[in-house]
N, C-alpha and C. Protein backbone atom coordinates (compact mmCIF):
# COMPACT_ATOMS: atom_id res chain seq x y z
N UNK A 1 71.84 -17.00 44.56
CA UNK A 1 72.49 -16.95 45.84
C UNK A 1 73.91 -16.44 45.72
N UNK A 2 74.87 -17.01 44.54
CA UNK A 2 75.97 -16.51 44.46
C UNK A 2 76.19 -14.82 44.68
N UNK A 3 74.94 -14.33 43.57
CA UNK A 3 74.76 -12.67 43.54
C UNK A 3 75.17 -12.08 44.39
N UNK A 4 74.12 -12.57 45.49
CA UNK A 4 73.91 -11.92 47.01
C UNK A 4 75.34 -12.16 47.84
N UNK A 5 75.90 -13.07 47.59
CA UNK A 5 77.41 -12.77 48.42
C UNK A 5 78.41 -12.05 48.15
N UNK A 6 78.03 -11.63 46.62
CA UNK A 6 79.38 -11.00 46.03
C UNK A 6 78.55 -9.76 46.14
N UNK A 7 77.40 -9.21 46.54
CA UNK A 7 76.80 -7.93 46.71
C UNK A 7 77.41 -7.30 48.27
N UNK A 8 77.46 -8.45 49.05
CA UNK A 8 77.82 -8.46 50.46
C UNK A 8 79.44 -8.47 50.64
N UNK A 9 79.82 -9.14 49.84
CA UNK A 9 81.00 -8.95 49.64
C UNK A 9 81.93 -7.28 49.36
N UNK A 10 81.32 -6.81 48.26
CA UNK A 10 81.30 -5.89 47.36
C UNK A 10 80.93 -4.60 48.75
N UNK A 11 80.25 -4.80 49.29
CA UNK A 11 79.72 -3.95 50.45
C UNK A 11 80.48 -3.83 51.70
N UNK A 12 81.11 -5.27 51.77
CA UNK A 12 81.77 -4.90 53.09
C UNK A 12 83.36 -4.29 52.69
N UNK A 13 83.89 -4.49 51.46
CA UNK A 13 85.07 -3.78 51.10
C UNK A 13 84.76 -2.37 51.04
N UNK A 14 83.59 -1.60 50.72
CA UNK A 14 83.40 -0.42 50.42
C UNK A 14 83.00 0.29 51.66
N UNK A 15 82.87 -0.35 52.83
CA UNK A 15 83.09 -0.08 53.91
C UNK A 15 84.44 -0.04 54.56
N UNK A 16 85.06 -1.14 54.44
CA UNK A 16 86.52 -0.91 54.60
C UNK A 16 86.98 0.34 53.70
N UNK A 17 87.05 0.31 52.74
CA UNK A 17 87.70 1.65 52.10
C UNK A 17 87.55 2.76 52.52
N UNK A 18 86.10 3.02 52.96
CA UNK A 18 85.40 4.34 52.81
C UNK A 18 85.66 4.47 54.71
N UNK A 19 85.97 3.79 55.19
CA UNK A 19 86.70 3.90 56.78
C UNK A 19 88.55 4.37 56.84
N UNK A 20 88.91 3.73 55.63
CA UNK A 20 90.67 3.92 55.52
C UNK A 20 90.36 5.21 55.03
N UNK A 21 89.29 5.79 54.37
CA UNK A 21 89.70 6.77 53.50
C UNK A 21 89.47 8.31 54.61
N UNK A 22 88.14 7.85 55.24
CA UNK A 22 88.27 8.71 56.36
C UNK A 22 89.40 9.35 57.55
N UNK A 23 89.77 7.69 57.68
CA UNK A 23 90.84 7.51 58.63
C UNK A 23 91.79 8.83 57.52
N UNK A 24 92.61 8.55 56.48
CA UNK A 24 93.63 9.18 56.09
C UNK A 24 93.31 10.78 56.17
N UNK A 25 92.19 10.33 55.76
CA UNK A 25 91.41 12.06 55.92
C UNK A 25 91.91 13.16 57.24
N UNK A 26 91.50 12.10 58.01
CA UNK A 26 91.74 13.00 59.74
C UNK A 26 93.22 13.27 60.02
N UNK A 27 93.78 12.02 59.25
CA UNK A 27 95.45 12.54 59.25
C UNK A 27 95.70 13.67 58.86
N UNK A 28 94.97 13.76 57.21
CA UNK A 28 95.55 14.61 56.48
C UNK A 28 95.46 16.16 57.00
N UNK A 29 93.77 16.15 57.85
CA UNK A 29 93.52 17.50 58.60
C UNK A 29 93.86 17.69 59.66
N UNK A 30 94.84 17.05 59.81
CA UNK A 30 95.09 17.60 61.72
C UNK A 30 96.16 18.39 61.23
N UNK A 31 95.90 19.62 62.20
CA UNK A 31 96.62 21.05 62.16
C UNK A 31 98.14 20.64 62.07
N UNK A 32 98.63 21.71 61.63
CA UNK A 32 99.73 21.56 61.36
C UNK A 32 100.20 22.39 62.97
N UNK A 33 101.52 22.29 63.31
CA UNK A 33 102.05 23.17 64.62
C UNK A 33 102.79 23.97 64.61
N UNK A 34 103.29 25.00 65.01
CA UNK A 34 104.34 26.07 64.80
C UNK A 34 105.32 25.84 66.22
N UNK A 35 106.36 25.62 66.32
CA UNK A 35 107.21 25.67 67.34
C UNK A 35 108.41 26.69 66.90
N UNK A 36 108.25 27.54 68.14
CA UNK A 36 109.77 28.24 68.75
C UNK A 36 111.01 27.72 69.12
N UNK A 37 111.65 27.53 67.80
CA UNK A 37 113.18 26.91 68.16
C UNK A 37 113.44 27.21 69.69
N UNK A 38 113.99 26.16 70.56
CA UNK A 38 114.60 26.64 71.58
C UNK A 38 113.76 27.19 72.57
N UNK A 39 111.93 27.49 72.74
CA UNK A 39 111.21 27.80 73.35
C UNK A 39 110.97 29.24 73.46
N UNK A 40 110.45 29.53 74.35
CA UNK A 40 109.82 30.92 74.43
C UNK A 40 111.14 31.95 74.70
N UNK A 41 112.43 31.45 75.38
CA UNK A 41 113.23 32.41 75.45
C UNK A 41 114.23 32.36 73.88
N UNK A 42 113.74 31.48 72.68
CA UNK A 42 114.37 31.61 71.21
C UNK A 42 115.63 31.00 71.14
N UNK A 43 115.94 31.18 69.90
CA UNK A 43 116.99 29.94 69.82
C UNK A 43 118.75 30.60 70.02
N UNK A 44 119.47 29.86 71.07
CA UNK A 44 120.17 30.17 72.31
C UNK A 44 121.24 28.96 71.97
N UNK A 45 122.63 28.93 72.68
CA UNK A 45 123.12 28.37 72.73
C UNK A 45 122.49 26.79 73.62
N UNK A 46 123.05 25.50 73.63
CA UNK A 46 122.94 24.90 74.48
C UNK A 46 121.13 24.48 74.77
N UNK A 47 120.67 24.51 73.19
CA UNK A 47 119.18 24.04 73.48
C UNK A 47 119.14 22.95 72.37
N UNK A 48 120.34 22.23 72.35
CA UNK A 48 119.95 20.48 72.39
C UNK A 48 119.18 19.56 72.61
N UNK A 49 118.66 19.99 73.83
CA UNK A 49 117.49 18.65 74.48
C UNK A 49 116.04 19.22 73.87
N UNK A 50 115.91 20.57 73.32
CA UNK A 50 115.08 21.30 73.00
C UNK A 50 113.77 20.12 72.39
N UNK A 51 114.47 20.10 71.29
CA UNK A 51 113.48 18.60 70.20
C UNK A 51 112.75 17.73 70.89
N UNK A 52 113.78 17.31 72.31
CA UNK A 52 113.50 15.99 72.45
C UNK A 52 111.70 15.39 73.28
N UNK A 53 111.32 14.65 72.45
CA UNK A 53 109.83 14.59 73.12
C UNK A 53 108.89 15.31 72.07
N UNK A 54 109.15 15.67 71.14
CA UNK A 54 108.20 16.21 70.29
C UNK A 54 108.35 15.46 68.66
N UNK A 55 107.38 15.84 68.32
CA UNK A 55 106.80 14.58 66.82
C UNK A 55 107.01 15.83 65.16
N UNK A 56 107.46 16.33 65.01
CA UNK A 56 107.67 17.08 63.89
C UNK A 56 107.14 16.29 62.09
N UNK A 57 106.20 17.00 61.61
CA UNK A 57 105.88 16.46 60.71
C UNK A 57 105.65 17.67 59.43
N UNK A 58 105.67 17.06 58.31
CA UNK A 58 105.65 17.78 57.01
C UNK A 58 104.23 19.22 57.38
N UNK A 59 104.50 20.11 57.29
CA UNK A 59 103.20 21.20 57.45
C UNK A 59 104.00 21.51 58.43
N UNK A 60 104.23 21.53 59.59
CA UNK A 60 104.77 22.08 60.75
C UNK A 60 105.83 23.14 60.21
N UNK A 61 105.60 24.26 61.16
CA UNK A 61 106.62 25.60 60.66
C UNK A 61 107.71 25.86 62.03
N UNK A 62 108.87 26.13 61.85
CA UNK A 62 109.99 26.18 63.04
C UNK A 62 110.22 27.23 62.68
N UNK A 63 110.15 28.79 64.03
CA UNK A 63 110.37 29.72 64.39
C UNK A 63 112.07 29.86 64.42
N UNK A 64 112.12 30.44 64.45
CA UNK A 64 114.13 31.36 64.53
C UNK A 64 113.93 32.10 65.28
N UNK A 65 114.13 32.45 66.24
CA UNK A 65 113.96 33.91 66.94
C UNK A 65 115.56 34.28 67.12
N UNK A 66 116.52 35.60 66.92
CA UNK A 66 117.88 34.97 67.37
C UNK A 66 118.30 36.89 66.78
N UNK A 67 119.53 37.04 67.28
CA UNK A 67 119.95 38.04 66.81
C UNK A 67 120.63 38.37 65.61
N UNK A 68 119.95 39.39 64.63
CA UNK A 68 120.81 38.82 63.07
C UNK A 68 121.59 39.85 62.99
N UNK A 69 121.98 40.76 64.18
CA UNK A 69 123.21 41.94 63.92
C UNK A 69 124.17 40.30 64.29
N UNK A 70 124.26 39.30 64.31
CA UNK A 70 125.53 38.28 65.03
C UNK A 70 125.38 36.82 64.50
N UNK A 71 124.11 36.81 64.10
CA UNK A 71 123.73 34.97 63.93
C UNK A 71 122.72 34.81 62.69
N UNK A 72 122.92 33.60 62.10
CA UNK A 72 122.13 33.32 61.08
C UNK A 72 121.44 31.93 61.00
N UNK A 73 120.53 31.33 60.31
CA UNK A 73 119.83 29.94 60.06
C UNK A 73 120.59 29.57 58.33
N UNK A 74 121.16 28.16 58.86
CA UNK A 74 121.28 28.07 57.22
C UNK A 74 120.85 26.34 57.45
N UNK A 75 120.09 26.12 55.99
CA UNK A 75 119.32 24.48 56.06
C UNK A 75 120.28 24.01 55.22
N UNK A 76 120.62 22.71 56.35
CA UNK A 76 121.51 21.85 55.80
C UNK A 76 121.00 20.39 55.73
N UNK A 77 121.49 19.38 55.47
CA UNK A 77 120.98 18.37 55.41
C UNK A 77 122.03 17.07 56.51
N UNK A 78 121.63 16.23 56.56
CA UNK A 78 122.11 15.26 57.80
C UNK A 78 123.26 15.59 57.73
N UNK A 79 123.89 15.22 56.71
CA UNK A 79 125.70 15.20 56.23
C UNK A 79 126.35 16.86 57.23
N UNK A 80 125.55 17.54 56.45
CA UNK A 80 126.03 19.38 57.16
C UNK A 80 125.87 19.65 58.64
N UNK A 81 124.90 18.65 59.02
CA UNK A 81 124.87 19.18 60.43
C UNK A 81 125.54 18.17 61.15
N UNK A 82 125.70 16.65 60.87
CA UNK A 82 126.96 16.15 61.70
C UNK A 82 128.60 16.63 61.67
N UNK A 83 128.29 17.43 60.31
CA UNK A 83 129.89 17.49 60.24
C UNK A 83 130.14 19.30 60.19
N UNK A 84 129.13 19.83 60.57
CA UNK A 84 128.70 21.14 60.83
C UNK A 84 129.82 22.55 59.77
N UNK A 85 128.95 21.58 58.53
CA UNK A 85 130.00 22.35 57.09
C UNK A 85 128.38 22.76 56.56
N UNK A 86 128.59 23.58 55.32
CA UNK A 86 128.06 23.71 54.39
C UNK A 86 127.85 23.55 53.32
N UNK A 87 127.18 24.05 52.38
CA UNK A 87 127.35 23.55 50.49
C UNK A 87 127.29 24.70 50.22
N UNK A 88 128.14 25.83 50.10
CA UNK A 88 127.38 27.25 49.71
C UNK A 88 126.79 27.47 48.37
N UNK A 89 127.06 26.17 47.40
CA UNK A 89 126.46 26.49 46.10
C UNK A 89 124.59 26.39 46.03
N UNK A 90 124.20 25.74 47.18
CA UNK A 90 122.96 25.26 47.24
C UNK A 90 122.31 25.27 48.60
N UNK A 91 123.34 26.13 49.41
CA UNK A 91 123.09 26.38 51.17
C UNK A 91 121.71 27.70 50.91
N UNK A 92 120.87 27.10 52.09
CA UNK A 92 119.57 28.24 52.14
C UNK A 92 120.29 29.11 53.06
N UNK A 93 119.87 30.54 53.27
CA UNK A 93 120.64 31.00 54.70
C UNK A 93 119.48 32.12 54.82
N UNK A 94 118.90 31.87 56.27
CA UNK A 94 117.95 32.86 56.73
C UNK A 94 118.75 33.96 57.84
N UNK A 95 118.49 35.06 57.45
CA UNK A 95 118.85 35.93 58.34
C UNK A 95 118.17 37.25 58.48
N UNK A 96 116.63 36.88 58.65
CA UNK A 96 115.70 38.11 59.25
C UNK A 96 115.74 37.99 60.53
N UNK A 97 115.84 37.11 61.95
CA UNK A 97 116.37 36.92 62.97
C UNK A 97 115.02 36.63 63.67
N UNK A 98 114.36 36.20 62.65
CA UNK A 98 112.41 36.02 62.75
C UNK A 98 111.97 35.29 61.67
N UNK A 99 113.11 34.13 61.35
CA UNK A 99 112.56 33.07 60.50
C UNK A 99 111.85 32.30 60.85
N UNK A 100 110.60 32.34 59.93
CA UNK A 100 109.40 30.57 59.92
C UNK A 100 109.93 30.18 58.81
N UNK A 101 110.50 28.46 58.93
CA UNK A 101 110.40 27.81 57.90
C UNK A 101 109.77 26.49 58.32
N UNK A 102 109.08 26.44 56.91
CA UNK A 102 107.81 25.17 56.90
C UNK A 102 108.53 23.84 56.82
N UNK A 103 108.14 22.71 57.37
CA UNK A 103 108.47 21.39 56.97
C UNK A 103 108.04 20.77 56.06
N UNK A 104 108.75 20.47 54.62
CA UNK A 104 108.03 20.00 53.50
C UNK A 104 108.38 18.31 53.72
N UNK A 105 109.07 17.82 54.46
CA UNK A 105 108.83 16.23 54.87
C UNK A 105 109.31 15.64 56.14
């Protein structure tokens, strides 16, 4: 009798697992999204509220659309963009004026 509970036992964890594992699964495949900085008219002065309401996650790619005879993308990190400096020893700087860059987290 003991057998049979730890068989049942043994069964209902491998159901739990094999449900979490699915579950992570569907996470892992849901599409990734591409958004247009700043929307369909590109990235513009005064598009602040732009972000707001949307879920950005690792895979997701952010468009640049912008003029590069005048303007550039450079990735900074929290510190650079509150205090709106740079690191030029280790600053990225996009300036095809038709940058995708991917979200690695």
């Amino acid at each position: 009798m003991a057998e049979g509970r730890g068989s049942a036992a043994f069964a209902g964890w491998a159901v739990v697992l094999l449900a979490l594992l699915l579950h992570l699964h569907c996470e892992v495949a849901e599409a990734a999204t591409t958004y247009t900085v700043g929307g369909a008219g590109g990235w513009t002065f005064n598009v602040a509220s732009w972000p707001k309401g949307k879920r950005f996650k690792a895979g997701d790619t952010l468009v640049f659309n912008y003029n590069s005879g005048i303007h550039n993308v450079v990735a900074v990190d929290r510190g650079g963009y509150a205090n709106c400096k740079t690191s030029p020893a280790d600053a990225k700087v996009y300036k095809t004026g038709k940058d995708q860059i991917k979200l690695v987290k």
